[in-house]
Protein backbone atom coordinates (compact mmCIF):
# COMPACT_ATOMS: atom_id res chain seq x y z
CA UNK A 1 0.00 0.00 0.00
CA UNK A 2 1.19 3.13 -1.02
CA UNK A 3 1.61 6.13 1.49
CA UNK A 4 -0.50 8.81 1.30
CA UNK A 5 -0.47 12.36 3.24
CA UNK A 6 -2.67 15.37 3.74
CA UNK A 7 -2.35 18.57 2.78
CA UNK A 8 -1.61 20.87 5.90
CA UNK A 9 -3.94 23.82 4.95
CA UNK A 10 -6.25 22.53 2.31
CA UNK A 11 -6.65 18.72 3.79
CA UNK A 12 -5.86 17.35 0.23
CA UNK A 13 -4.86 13.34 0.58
CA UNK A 14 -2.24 12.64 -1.80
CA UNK A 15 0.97 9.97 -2.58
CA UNK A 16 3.93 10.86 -0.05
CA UNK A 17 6.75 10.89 -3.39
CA UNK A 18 4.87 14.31 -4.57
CA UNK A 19 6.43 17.42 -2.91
CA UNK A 20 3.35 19.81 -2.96
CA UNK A 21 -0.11 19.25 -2.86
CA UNK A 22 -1.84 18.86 -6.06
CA UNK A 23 -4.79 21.56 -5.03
CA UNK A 24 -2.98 24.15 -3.31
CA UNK A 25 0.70 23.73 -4.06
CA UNK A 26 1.70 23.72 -0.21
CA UNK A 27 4.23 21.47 0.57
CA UNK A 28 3.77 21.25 4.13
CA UNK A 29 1.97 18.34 5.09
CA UNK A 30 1.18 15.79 7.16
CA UNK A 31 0.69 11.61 7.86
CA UNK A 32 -2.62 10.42 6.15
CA UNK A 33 -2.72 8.66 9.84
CA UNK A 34 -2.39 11.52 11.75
CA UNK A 35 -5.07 13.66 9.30
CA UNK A 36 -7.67 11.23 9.33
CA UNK A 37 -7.89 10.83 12.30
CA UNK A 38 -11.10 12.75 13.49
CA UNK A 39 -10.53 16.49 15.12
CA UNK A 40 -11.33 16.23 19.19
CA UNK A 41 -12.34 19.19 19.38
CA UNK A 42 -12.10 20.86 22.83
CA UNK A 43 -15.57 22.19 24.83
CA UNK A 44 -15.08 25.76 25.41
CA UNK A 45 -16.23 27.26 28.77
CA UNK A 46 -18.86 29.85 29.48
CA UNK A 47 -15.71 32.44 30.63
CA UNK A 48 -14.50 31.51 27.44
CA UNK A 49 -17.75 32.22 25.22
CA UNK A 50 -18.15 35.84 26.84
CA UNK A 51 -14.63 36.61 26.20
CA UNK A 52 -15.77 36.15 22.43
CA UNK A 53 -18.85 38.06 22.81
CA UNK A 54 -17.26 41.43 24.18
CA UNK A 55 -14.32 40.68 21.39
CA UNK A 56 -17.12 40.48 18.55
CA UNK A 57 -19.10 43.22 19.87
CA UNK A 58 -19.58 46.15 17.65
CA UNK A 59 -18.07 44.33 14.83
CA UNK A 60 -21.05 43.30 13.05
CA UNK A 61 -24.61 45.86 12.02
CA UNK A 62 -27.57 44.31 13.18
CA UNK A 63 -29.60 43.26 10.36
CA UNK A 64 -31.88 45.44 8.42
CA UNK A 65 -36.01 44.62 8.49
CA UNK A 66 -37.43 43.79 5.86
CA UNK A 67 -39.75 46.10 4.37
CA UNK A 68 -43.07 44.51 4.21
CA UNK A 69 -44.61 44.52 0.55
CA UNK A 70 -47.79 45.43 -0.01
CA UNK A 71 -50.14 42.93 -1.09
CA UNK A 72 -50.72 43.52 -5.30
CA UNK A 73 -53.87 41.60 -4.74
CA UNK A 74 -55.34 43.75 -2.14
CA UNK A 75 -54.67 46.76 -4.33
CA UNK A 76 -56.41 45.64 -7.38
CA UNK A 77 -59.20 45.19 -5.25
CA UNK A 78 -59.40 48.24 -3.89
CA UNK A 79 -59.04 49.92 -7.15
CA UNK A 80 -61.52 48.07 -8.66
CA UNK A 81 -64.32 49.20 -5.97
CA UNK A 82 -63.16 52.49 -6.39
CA UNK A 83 -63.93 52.23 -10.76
CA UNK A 84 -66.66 50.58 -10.06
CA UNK A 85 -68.33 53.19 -7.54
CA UNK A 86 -67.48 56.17 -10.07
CA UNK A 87 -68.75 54.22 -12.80
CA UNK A 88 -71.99 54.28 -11.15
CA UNK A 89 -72.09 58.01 -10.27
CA UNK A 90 -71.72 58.75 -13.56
CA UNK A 91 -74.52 56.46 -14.95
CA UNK A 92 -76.67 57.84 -12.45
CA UNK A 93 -75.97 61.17 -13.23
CA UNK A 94 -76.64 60.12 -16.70
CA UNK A 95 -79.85 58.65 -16.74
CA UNK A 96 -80.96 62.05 -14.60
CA UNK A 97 -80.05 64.05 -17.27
CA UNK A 98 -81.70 61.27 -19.94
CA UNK A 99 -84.74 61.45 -18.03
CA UNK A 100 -84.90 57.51 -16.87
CA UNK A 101 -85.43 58.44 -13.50
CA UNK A 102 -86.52 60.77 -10.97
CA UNK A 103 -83.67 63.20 -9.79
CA UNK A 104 -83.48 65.56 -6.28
CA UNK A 105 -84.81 68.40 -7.93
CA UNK A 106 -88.05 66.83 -9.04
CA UNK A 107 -88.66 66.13 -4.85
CA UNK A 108 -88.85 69.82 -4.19
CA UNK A 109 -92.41 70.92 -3.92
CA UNK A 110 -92.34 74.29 -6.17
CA UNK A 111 -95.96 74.64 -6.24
CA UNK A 112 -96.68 77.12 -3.08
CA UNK A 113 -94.50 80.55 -3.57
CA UNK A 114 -92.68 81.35 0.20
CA UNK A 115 -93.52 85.29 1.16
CA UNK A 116 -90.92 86.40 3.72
CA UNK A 117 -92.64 87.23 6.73
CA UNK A 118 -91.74 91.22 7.84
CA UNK A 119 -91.92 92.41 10.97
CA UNK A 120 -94.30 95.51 11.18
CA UNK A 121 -93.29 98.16 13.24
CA UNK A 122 -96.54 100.13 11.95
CA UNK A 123 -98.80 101.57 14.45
CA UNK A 124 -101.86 99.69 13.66
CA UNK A 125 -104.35 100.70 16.40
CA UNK A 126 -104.64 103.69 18.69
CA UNK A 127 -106.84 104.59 21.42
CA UNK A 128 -107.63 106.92 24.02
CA UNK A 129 -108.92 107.26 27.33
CA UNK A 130 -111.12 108.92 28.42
CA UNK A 131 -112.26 110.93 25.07
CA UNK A 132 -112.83 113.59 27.15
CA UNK A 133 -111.92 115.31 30.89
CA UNK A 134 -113.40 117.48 32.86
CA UNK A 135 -111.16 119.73 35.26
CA UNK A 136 -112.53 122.92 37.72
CA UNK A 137 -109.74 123.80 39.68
CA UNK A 138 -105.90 125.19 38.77
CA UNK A 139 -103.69 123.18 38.88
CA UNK A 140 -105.91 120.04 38.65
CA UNK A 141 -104.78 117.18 36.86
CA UNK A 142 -106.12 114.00 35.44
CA UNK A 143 -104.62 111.17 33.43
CA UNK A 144 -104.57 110.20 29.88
CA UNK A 145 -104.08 106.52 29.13
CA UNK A 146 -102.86 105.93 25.10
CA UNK A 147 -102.86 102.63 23.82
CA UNK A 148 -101.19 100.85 20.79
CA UNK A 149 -100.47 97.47 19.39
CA UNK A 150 -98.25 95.54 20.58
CA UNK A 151 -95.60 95.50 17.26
CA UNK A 152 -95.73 99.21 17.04
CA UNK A 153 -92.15 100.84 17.54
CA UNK A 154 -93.05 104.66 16.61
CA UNK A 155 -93.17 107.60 19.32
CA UNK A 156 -96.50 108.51 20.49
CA UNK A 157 -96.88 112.37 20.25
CA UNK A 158 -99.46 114.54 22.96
CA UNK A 159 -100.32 117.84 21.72
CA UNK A 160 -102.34 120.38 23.35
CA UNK A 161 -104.40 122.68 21.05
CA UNK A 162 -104.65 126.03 24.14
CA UNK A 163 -101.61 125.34 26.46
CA UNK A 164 -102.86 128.55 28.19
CA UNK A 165 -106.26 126.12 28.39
CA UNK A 166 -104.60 122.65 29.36
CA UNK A 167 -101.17 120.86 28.79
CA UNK A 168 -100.33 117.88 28.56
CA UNK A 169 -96.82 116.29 30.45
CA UNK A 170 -93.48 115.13 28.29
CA UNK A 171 -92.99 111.99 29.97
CA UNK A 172 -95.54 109.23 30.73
CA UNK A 173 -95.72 106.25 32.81
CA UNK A 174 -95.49 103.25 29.92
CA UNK A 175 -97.28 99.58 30.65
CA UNK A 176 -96.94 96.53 28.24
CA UNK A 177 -100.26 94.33 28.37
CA UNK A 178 -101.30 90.78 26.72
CA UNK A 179 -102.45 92.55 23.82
CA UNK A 180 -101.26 96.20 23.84
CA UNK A 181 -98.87 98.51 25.26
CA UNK A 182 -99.93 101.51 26.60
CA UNK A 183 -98.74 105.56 27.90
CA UNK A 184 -100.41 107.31 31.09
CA UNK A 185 -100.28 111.33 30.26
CA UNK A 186 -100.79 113.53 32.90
CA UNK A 187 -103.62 117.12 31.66
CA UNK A 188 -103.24 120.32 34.09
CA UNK A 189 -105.44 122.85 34.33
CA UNK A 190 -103.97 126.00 33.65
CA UNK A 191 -107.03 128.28 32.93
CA UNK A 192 -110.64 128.75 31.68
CA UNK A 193 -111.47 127.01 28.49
CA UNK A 194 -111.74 124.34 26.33
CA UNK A 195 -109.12 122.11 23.70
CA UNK A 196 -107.82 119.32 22.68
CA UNK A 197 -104.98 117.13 23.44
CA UNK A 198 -104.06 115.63 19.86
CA UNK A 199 -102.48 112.00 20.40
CA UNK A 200 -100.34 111.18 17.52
CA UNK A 201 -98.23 107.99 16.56
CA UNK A 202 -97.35 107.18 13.08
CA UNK A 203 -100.26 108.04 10.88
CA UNK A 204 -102.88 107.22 13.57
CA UNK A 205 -104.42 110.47 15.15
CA UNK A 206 -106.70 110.08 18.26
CA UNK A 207 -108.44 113.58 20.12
CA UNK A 208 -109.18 113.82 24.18
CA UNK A 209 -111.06 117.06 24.74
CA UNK A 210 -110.07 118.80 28.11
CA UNK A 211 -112.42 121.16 29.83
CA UNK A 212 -111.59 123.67 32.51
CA UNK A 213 -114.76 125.14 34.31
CA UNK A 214 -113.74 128.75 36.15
CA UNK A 215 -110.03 127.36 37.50
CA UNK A 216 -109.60 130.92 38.94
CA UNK A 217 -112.38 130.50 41.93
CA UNK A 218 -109.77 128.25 43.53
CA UNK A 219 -106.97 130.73 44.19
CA UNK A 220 -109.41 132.32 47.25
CA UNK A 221 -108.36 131.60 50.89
CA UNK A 222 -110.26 128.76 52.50
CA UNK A 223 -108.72 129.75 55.59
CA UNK A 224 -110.83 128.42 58.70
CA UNK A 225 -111.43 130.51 61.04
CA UNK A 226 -112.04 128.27 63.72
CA UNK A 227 -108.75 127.15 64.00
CA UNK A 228 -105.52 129.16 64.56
CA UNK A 229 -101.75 128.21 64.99
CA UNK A 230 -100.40 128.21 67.92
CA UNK A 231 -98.10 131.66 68.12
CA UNK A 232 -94.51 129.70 68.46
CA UNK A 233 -95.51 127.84 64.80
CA UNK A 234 -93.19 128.85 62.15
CA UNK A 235 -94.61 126.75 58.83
CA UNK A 236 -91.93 124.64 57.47
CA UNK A 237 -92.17 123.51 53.69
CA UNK A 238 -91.46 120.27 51.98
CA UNK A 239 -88.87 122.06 49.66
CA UNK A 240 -85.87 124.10 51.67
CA UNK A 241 -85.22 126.85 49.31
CA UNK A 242 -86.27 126.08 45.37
CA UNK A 243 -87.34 123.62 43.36
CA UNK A 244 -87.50 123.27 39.32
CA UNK A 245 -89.75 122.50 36.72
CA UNK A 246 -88.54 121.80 33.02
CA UNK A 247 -91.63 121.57 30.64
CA UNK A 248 -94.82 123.86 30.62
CA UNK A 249 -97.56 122.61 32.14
CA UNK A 250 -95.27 119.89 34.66
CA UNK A 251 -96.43 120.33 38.24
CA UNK A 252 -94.96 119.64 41.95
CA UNK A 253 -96.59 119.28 45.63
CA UNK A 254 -95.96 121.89 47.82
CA UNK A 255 -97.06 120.96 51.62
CA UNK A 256 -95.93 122.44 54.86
CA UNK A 257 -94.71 120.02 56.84
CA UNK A 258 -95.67 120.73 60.74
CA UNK A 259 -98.89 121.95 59.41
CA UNK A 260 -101.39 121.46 62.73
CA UNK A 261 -104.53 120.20 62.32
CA UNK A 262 -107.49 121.88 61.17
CA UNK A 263 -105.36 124.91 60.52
CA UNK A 264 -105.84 125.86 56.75
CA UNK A 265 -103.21 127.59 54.19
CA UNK A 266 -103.24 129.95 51.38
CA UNK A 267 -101.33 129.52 48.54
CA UNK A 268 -99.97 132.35 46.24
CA UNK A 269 -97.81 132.87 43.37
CA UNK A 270 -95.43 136.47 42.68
CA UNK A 271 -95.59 135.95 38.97
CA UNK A 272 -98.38 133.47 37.62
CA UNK A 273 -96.95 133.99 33.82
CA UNK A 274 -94.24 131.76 35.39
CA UNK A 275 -96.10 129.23 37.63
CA UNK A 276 -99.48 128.68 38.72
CA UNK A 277 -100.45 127.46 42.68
CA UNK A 278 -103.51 125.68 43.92
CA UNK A 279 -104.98 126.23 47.17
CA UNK A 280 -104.18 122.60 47.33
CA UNK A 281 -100.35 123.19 46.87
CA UNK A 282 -99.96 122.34 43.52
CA UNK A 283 -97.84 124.32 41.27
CA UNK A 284 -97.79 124.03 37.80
CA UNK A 285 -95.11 125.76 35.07
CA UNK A 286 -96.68 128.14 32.55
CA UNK A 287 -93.62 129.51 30.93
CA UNK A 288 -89.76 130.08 31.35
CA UNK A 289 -88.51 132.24 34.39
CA UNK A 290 -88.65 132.28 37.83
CA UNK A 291 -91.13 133.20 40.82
CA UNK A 292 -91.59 132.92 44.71
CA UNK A 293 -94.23 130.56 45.93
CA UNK A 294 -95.74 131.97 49.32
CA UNK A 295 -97.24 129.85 51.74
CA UNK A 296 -99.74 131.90 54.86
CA UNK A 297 -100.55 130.39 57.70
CA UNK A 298 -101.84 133.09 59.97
CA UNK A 299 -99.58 135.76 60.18
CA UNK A 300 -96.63 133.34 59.38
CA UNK A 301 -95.07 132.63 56.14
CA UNK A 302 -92.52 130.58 54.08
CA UNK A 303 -91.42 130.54 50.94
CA UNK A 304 -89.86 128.71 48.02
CA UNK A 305 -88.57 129.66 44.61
CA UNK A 306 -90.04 127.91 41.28
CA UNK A 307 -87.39 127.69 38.51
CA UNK A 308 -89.29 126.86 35.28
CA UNK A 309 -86.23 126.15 33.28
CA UNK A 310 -87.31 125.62 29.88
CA UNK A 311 -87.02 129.33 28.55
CA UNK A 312 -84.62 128.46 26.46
CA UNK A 313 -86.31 125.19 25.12
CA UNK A 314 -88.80 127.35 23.70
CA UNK A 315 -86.81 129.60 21.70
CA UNK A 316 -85.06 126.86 19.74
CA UNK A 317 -88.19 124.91 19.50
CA UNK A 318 -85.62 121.92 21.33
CA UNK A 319 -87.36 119.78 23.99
CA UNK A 320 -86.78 116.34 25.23
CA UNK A 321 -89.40 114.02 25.06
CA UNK A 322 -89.27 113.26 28.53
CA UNK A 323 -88.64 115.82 31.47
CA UNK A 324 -89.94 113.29 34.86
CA UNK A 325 -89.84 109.78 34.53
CA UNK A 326 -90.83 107.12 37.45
CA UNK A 327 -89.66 103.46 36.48
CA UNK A 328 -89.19 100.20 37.93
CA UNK A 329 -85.37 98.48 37.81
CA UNK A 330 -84.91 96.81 34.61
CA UNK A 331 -87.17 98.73 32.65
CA UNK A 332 -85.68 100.83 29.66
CA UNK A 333 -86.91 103.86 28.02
CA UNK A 334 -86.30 106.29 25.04
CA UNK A 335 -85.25 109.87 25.93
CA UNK A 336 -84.72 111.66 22.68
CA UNK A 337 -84.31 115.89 21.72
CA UNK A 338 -86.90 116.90 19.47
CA UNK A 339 -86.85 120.01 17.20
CA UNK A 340 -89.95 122.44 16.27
CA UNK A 341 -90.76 119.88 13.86
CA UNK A 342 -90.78 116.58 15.59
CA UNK A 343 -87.28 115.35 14.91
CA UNK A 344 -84.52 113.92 16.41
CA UNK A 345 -81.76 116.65 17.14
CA UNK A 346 -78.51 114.57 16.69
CA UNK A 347 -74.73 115.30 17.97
CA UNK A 348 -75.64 115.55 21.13
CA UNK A 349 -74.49 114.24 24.72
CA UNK A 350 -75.96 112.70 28.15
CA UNK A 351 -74.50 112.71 31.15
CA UNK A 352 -76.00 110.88 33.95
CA UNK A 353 -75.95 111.92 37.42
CA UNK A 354 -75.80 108.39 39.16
CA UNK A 355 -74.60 106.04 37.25
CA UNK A 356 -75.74 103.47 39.60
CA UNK A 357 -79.01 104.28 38.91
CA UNK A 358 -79.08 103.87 34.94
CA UNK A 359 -76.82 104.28 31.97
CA UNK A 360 -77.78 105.66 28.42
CA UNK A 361 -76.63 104.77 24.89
CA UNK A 362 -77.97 106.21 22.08
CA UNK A 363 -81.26 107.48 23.71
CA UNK A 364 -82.34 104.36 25.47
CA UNK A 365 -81.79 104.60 28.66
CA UNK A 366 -81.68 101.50 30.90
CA UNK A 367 -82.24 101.41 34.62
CA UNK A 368 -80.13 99.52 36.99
CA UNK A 369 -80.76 99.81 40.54
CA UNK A 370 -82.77 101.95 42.79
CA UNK A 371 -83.04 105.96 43.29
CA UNK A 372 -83.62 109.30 42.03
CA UNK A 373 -80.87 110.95 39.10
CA UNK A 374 -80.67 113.28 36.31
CA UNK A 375 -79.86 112.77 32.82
CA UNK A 376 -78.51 116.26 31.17
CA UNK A 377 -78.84 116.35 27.30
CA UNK A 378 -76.18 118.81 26.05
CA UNK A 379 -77.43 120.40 22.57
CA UNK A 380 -75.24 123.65 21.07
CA UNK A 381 -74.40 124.58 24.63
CA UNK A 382 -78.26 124.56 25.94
CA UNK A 383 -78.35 121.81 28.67
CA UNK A 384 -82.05 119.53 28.96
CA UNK A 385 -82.53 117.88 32.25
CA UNK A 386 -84.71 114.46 33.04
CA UNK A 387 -85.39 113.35 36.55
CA UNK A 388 -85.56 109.61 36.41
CA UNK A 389 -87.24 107.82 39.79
CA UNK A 390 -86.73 104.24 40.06
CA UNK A 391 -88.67 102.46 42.84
């Protein structure tokens, strides 16, 4: 038997007479004996196997993943769905336009015709009550109720045809009803006579005729003799030095305070062109100016001066449209400035006394809590005051 050896590096068997191996051309080598014999390989310990680890480490990128790949059949589903939905919006569409079928527009019910519905602001209905008042003393007054629909949004007007006869006040005392909303006037006496008070409001006109039977016989004492003061009284009025009235024919109360009883007082005004007084106390403004009110009581006096401050006013033709209002918290109002002709006098200003009580913007004036103010309208230097009362 011939000998054979093995190639040291590749492992190629071959006859011992060749000097190199026939693969690799190394001529080291070894006994076939020795080379076939099989490797023992040696168990490595766990030391051993981390030793490798921390030597490897670093050496080798983990593998990428694997992008996953979308599924072709999936998509041509999808894309068929997709053709076949638009292919059947179109065909509807289609057969709308052919006529083969009913389309949305032939759903719509175009027989009625739709009116838009307006609000009307028109007055619609106006009343008065009473038609007509009878008054016998100066200074006497009686109320005027004025009623309109509910809807209507115009400015009720109060004329009086003989001021010198009857007027009529600048504010009212407003009410909204069920059915209507209504305005409480207050007529005064001012002398002998008869008008009318012409109620206005949009192009509704409504009359109240006002009578005044001999309002003069009032201004003679009533004094009763059978009862005196005692000679320490010194009368003491309800108003310490003046008081003011801003429209013609607006009135005030005059009393005397510590009055006793059964003892009776006479009533006279120094210049009744200015203001009017009532044996009752009453005082009513006939034109701009100013005069002294005189209470008697025996031999004693007192005294108060009546500023009727709408001299001015009457000159210009300006007036507000209300001069003494009495309102409840939370109610609102209009308080406008009127020319000669009935309009609205723009650029002008308010300026409220207590703003706690109410504030104004653009004429409506909105109460807030409880009290007694003034709102001053400022118009080319002329100043127009309102007393607002809130209770």
């Amino acid at each position: 038997m011939e000998e054979k050896v093995v190639c040291y590096y590749c492992g190629t068997i071959y006859d011992a007479d060749r000097e190199k191996c026939p693969l690799c051309g190394s001529s080291v080598r070894s006994e076939e004996s020795a080379a076939s014999r099989p490797v023992q390989r040696r168990r490595i310990t766990e030391e051993e196997r981390r030793q490798r680890r921390r030597a490897a480490k670093g050496k080798f990128a983990a593998p990428k993943k694997k992008k996953k790949e979308r599924d072709p059949k999936g998509m041509r589903i999808a894309a068929f769905v997709f053709l076949l939905l638009a292919a059947l919006v179109v065909f509807y569409f289609i057969g709308d336009m052919i006529g083969w079928w009913p389309g949305l527009e032939n759903l719509v019910d175009r027989s009625g015709s739709y009116e838009p519905t307006a609000v009307n602001t028109a007055c619609e209905e106006l009343l008065v009550e009473p038609e007509r008042i009878e008054l016998s003393a100066v200074g006497e007054t009686a109320q005027m109720t004025v009623s309109v629909n509910l809807d209507c949004e115009k400015t009720v007007y109060c004329i009086s045809g003989d001021e010198s006869v009857a007027t009529v006040s600048q504010t009212a005392v407003t009410d909204i009803g069920e059915d209507a909303k209504s305005a409480t006037f207050t007529i005064t006496a001012v002398g002998t006579g008869e008008t009318e008070i012409t109620v206005t409001c949009g192009d509704k006109t409504a009359v109240c005729t006002v009578s005044c039977i001999d309002p003069e016989g009032t201004s003679e004492s009533t004094q009763d003799e059978e009862s005196t003061a005692p000679e320490d009284f010194e009368p003491e009025l309800n108003y310490d030095y003046d008081a003011s009235l801003y429209a013609r024919g607006e009135s005030l109360q005059l009393r005397v305070n510590n009055l006793p009883s059964g003892v009776s007082v006479t009533w006279r005004s120094d210049d009744e062109t200015v203001a009017k007084v009532s044996q009752t106390g009453t005082v009513t403004a006939i034109g701009g100016g100013k005069t002294t009110v005189t209470a008697t009581v025996g031999d004693k006096t007192a005294q108060v001066i009546i500023r009727c401050n709408f001299g001015d006013a009457e000159i210009t033709g300006a007036h507000l449209e209300r001069t003494d209002v009495t309102v409840r918290v939370g109610e609102t109002f209009d308080l406008y400035l009127y020319d000669s002709e009935g309009e609205h006098i723009s650029d002008i200003t308010y300026t409220v006394g207590n703003p706690d009580v109410c504030k104004v913007q653009d004429g409506m004036v909105t109460v807030t809590g409880y009290g007694t103010t003034t709102i001053t309208v400022t118009f080319n230097g002329q100043e127009f005051t309102c007393i607002v009362r809130v209770h």
